[in-house]
PDB file of N, CA and C in Angstrom:
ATOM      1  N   UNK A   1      98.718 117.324  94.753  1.00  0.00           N
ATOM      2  CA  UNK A   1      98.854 116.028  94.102  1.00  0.00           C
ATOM      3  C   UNK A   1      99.471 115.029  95.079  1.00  0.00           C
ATOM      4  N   UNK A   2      99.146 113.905  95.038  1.00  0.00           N
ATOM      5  CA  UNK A   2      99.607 112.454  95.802  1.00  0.00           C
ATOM      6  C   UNK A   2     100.505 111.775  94.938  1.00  0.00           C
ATOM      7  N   UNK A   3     101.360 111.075  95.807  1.00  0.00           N
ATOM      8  CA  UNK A   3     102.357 110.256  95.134  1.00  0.00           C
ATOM      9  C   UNK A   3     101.852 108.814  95.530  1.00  0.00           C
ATOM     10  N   UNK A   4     101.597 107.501  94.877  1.00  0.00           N
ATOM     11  CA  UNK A   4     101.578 106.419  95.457  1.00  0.00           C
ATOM     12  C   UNK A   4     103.154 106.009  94.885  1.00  0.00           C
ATOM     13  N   UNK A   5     104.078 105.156  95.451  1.00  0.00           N
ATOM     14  CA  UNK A   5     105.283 104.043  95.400  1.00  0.00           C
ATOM     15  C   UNK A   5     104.886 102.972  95.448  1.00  0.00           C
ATOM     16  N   UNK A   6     105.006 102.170  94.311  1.00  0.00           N
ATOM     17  CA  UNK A   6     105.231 100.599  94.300  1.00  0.00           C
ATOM     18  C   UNK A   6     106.464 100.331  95.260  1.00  0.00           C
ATOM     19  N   UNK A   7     106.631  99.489  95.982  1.00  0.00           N
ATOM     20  CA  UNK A   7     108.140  99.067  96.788  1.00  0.00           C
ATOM     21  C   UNK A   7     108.359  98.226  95.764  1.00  0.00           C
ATOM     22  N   UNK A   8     107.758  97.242  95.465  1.00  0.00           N
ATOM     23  CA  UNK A   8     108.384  96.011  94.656  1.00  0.00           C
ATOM     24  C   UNK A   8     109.305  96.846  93.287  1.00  0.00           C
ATOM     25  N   UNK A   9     109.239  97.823  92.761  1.00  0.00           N
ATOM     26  CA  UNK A   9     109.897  98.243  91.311  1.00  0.00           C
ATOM     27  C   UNK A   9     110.045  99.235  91.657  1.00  0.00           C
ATOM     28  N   UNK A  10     109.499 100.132  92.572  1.00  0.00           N
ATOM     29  CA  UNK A  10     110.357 101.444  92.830  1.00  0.00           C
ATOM     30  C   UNK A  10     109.599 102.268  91.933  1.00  0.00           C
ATOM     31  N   UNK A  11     108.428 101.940  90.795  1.00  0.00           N
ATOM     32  CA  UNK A  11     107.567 103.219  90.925  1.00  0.00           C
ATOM     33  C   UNK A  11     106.674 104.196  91.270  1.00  0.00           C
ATOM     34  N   UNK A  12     106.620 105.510  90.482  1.00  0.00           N
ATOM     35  CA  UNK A  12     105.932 106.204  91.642  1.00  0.00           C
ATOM     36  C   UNK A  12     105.171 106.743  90.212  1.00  0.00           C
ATOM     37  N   UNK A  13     103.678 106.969  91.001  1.00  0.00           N
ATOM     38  CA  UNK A  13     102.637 107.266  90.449  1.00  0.00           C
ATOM     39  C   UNK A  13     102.139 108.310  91.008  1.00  0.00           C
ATOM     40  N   UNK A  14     101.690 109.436  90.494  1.00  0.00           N
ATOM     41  CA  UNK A  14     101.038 110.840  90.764  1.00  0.00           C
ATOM     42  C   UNK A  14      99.720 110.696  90.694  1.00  0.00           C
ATOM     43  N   UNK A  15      98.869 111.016  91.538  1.00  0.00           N
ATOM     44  CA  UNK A  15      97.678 111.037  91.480  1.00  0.00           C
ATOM     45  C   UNK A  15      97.160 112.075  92.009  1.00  0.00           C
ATOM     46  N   UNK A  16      95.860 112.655  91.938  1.00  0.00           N
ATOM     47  CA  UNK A  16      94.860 114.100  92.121  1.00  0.00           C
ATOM     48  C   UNK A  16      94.856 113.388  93.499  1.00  0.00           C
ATOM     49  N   UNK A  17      94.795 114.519  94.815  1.00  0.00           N
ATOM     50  CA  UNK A  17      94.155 114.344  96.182  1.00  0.00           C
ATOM     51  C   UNK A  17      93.061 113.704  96.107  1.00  0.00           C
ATOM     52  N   UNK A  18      92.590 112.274  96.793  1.00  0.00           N
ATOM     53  CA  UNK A  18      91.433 112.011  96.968  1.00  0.00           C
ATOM     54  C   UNK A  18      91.194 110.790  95.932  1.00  0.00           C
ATOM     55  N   UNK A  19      91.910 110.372  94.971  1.00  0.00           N
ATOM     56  CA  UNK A  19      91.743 109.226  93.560  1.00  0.00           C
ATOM     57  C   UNK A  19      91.993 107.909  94.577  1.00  0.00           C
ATOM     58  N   UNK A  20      90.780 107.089  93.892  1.00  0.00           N
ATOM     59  CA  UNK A  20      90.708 106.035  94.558  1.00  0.00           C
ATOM     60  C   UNK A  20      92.195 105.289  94.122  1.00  0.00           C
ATOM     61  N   UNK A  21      92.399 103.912  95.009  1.00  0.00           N
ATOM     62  CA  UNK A  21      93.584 103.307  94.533  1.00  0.00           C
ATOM     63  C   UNK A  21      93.844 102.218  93.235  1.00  0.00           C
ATOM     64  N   UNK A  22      92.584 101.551  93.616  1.00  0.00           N
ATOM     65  CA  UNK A  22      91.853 100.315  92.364  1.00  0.00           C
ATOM     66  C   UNK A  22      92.189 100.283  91.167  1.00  0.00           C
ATOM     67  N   UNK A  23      92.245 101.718  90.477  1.00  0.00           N
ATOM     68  CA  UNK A  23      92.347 101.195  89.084  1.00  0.00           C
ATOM     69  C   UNK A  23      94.008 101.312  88.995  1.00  0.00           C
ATOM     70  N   UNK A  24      94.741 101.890  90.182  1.00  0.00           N
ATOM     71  CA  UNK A  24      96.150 101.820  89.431  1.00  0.00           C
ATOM     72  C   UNK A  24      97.031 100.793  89.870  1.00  0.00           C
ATOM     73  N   UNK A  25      96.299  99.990  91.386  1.00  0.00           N
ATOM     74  CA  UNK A  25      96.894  98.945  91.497  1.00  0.00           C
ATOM     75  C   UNK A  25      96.637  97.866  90.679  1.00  0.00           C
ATOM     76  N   UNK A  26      95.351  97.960  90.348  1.00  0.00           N
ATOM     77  CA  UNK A  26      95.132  97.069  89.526  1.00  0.00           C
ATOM     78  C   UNK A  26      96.219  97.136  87.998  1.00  0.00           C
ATOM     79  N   UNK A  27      96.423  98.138  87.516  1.00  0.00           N
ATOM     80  CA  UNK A  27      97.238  98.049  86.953  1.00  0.00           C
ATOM     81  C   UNK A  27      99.002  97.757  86.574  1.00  0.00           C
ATOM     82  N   UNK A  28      99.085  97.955  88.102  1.00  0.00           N
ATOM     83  CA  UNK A  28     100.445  97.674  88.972  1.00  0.00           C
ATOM     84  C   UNK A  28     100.559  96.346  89.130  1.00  0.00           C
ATOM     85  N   UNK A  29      99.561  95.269  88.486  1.00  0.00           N
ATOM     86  CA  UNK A  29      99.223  93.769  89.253  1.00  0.00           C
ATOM     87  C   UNK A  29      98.729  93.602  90.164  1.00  0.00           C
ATOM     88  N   UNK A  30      98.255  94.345  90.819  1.00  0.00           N
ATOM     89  CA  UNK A  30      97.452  93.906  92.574  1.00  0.00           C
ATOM     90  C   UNK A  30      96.274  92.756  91.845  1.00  0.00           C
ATOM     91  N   UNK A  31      96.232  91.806  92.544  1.00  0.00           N
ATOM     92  CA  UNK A  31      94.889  91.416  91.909  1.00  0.00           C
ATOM     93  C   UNK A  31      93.263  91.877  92.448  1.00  0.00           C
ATOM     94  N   UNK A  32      92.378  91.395  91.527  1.00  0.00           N
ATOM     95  CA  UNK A  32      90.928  92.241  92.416  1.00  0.00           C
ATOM     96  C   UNK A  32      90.115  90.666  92.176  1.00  0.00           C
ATOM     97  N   UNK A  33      89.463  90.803  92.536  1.00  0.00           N
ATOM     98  CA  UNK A  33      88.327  89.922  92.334  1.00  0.00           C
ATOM     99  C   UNK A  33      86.700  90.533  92.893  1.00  0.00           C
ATOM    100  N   UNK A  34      86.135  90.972  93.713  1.00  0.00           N
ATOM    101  CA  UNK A  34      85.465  91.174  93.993  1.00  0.00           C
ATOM    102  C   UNK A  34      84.879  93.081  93.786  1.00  0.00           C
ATOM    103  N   UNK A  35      85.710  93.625  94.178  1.00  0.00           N
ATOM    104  CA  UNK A  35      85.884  94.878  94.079  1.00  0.00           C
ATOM    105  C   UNK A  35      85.067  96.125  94.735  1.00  0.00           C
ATOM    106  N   UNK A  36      84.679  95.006  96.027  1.00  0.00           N
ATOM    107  CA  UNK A  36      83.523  95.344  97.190  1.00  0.00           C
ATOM    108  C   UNK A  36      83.539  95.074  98.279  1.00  0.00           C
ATOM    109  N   UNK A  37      85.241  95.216  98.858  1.00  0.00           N
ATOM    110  CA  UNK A  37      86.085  94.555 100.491  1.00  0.00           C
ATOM    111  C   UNK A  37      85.262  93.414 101.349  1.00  0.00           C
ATOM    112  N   UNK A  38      85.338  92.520 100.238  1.00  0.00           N
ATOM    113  CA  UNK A  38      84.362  91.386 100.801  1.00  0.00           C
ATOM    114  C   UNK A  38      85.687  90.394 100.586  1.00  0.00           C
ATOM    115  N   UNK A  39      86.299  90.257  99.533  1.00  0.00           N
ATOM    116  CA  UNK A  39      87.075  88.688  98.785  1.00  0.00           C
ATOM    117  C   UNK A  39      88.299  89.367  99.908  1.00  0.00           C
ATOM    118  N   UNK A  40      88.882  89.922 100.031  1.00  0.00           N
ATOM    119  CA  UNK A  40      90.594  90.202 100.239  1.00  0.00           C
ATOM    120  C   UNK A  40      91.277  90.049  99.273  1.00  0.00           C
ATOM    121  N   UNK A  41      91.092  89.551  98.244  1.00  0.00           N
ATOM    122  CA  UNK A  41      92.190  89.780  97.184  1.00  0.00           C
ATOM    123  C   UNK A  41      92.608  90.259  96.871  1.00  0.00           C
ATOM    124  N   UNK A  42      92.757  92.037  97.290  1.00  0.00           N
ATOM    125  CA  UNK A  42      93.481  92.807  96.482  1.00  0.00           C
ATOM    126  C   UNK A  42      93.964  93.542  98.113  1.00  0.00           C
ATOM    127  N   UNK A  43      94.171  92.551  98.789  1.00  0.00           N
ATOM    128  CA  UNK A  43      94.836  93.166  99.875  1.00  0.00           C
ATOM    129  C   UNK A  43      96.455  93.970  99.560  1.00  0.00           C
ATOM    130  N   UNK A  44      97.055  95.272 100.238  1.00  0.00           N
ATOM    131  CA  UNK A  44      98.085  95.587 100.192  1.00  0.00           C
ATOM    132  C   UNK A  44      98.717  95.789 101.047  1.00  0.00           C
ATOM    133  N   UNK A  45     100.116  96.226 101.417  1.00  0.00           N
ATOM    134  CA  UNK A  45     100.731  96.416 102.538  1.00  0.00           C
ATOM    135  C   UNK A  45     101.686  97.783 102.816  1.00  0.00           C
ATOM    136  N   UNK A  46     101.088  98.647 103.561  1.00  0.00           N
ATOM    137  CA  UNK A  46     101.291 100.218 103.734  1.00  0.00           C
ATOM    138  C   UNK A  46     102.632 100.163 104.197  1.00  0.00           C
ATOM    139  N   UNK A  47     103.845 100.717 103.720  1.00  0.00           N
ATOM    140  CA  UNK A  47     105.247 100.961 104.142  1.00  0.00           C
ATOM    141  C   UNK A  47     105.370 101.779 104.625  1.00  0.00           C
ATOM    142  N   UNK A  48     104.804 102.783 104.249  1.00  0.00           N
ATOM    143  CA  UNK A  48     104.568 103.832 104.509  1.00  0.00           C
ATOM    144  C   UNK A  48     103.480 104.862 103.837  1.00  0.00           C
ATOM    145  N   UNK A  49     103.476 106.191 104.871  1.00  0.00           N
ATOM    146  CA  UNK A  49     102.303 107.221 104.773  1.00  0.00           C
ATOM    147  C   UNK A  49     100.910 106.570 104.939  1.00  0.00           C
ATOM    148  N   UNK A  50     100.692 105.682 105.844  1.00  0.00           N
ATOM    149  CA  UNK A  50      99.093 105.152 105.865  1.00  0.00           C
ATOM    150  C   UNK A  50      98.134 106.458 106.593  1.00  0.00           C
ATOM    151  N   UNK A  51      99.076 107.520 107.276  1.00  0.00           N
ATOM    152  CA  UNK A  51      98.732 108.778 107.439  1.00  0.00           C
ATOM    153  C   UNK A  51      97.411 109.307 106.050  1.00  0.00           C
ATOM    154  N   UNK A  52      98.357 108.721 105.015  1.00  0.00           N
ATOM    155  CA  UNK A  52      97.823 109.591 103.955  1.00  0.00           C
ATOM    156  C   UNK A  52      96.146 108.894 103.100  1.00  0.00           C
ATOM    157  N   UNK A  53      96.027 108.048 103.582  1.00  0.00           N
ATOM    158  CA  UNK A  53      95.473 107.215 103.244  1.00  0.00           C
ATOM    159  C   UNK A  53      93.960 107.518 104.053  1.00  0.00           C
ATOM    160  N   UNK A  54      92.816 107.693 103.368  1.00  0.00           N
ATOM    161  CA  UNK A  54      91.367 107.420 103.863  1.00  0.00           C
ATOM    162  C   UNK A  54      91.202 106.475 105.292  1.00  0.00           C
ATOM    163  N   UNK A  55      90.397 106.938 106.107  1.00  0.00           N
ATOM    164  CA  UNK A  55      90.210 106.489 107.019  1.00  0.00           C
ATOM    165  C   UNK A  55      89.445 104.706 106.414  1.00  0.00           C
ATOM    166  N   UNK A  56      90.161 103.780 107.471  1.00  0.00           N
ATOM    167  CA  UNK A  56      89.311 101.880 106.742  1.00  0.00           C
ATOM    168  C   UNK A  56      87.648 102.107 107.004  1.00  0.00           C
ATOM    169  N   UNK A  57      87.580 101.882 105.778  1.00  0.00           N
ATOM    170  CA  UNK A  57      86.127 101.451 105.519  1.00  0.00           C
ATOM    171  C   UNK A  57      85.615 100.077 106.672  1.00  0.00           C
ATOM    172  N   UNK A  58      84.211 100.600 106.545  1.00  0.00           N
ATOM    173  CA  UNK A  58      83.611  99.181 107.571  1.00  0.00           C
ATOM    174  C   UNK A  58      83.740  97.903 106.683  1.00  0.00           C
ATOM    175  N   UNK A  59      83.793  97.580 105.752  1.00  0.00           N
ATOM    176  CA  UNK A  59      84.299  96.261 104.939  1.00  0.00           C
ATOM    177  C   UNK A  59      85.833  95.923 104.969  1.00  0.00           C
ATOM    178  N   UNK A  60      86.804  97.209 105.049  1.00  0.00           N
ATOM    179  CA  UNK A  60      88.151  97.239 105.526  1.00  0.00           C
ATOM    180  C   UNK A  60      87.986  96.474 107.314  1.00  0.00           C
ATOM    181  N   UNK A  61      87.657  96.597 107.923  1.00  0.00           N
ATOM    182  CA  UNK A  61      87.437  96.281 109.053  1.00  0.00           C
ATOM    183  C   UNK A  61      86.868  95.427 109.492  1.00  0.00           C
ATOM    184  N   UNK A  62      85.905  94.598 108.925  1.00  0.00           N
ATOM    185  CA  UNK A  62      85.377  93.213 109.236  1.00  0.00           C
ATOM    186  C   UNK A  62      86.249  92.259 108.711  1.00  0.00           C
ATOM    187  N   UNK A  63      86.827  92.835 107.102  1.00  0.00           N
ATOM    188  CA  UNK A  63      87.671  91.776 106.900  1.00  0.00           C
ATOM    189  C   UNK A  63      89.700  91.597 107.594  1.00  0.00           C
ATOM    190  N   UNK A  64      89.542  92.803 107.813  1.00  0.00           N
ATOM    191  CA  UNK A  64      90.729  92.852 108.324  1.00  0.00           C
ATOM    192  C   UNK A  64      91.470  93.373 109.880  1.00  0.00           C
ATOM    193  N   UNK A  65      90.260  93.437 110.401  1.00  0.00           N
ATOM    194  CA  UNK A  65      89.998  93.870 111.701  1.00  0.00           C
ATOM    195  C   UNK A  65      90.062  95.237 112.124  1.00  0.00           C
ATOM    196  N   UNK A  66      89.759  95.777 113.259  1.00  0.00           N
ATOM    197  CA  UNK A  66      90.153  97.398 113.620  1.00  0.00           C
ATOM    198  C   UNK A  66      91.327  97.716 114.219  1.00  0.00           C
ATOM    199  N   UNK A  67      91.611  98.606 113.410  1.00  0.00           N
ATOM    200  CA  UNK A  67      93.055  98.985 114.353  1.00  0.00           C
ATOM    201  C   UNK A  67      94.017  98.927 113.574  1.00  0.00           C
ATOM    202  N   UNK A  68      93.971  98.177 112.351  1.00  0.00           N
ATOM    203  CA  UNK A  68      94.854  97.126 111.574  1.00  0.00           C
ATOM    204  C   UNK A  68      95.393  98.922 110.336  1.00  0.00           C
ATOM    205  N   UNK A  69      96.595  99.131 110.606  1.00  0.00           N
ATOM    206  CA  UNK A  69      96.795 100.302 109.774  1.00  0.00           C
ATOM    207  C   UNK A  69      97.897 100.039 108.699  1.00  0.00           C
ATOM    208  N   UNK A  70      98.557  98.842 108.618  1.00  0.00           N
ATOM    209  CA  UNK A  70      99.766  98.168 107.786  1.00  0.00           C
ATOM    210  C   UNK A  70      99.165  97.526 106.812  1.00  0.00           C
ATOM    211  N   UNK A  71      97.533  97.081 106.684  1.00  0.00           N
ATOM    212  CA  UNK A  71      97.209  96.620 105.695  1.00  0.00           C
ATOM    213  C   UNK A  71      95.870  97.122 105.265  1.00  0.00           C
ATOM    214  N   UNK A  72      95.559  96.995 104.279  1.00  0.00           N
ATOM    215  CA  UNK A  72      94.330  97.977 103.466  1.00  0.00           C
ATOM    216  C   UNK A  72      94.293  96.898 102.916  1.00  0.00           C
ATOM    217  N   UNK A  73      92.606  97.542 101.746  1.00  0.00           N
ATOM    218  CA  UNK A  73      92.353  96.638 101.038  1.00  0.00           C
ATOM    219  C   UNK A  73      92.281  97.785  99.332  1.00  0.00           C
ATOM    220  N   UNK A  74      92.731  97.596  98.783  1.00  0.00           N
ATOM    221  CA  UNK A  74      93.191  98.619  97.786  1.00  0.00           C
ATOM    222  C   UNK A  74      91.768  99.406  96.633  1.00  0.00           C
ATOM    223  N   UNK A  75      91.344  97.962  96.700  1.00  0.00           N
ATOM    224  CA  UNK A  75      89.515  98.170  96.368  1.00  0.00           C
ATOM    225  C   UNK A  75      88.954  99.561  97.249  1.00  0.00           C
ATOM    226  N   UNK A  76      89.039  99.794  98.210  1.00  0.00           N
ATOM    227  CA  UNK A  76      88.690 100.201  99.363  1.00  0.00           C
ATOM    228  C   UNK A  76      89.088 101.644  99.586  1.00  0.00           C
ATOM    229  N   UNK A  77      90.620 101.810  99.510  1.00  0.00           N
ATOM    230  CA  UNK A  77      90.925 103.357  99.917  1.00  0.00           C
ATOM    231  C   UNK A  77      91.068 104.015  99.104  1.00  0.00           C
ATOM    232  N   UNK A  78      91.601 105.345  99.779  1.00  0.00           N
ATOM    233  CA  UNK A  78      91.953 106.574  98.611  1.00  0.00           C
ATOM    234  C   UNK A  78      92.813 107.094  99.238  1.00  0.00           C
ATOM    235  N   UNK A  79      93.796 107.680  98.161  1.00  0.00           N
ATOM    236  CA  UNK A  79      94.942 108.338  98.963  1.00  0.00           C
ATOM    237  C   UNK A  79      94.618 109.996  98.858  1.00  0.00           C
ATOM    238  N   UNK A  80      94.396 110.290 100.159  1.00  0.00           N
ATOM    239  CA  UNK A  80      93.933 111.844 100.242  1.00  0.00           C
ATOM    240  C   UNK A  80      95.569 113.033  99.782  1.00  0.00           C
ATOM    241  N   UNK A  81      96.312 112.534 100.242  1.00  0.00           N
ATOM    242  CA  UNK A  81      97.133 113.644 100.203  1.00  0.00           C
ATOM    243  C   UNK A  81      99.212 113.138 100.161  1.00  0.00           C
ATOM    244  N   UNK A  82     100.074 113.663  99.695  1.00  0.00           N
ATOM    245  CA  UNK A  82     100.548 113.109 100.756  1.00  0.00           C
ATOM    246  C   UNK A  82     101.615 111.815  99.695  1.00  0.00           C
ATOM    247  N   UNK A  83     102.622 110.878 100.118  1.00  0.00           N
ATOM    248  CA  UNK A  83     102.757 110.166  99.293  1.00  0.00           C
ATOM    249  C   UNK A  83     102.928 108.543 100.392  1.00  0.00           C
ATOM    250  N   UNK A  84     102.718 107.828  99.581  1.00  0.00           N
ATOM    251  CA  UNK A  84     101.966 106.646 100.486  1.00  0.00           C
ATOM    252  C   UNK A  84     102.511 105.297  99.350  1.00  0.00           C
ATOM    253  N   UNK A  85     103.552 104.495 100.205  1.00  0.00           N
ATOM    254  CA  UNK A  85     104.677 103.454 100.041  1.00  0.00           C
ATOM    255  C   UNK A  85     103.900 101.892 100.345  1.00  0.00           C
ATOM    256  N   UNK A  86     103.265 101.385  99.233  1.00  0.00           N
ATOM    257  CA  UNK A  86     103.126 100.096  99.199  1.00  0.00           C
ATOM    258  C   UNK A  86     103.303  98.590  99.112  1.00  0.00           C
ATOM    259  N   UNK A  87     103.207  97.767  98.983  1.00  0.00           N
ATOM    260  CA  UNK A  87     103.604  96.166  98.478  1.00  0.00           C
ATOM    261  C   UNK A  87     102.649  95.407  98.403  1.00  0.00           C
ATOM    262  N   UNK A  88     102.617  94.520  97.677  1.00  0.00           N
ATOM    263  CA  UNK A  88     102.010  93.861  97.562  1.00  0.00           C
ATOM    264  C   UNK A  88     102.070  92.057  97.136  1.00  0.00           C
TER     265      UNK A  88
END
């Protein structure tokens, strides 16, 4: 099982290895709009464990460049394993 952390409130959410992030940030307030790493709107910011986190998608990467491992796009990843410290 995976842990995601909100930083902003300090909660922590359990999730199955491999569960996309979308529907719980979205529920956390992240906003979405597009929900196809095209808009950036539901950009987030990795505090930690980006280890744990799916390798960036090629839409992660046009919009946010390569290399770029502090920010994701939440639409976008999955947390494979592991527990993984966000903001937004």
């Amino acid at each position: 099982m995976a842990k995601l952390i909100f930083d902003r409130n300090k909660e922590e959410v359990v999730l199955p290895d491999g569960a996309p992030l979308q529907e719980i940030c979205e529920e956390a307030g992240v906003p979405f709009a597009c929900t196809e790493g095209v808009c950036g709107t539901c950009v987030i910011e990795v505090k930690e464990g980006h280890e744990n986190l799916t390798s960036p998608t090629e839409e992660e990467e046009d919009f946010l460049g390569t290399g770029v491992l502090d920010e994701r796009l939440a639409c976008q990843c999955k947390i494979k394993c592991g527990s993984v410290r966000i903001t937004f």
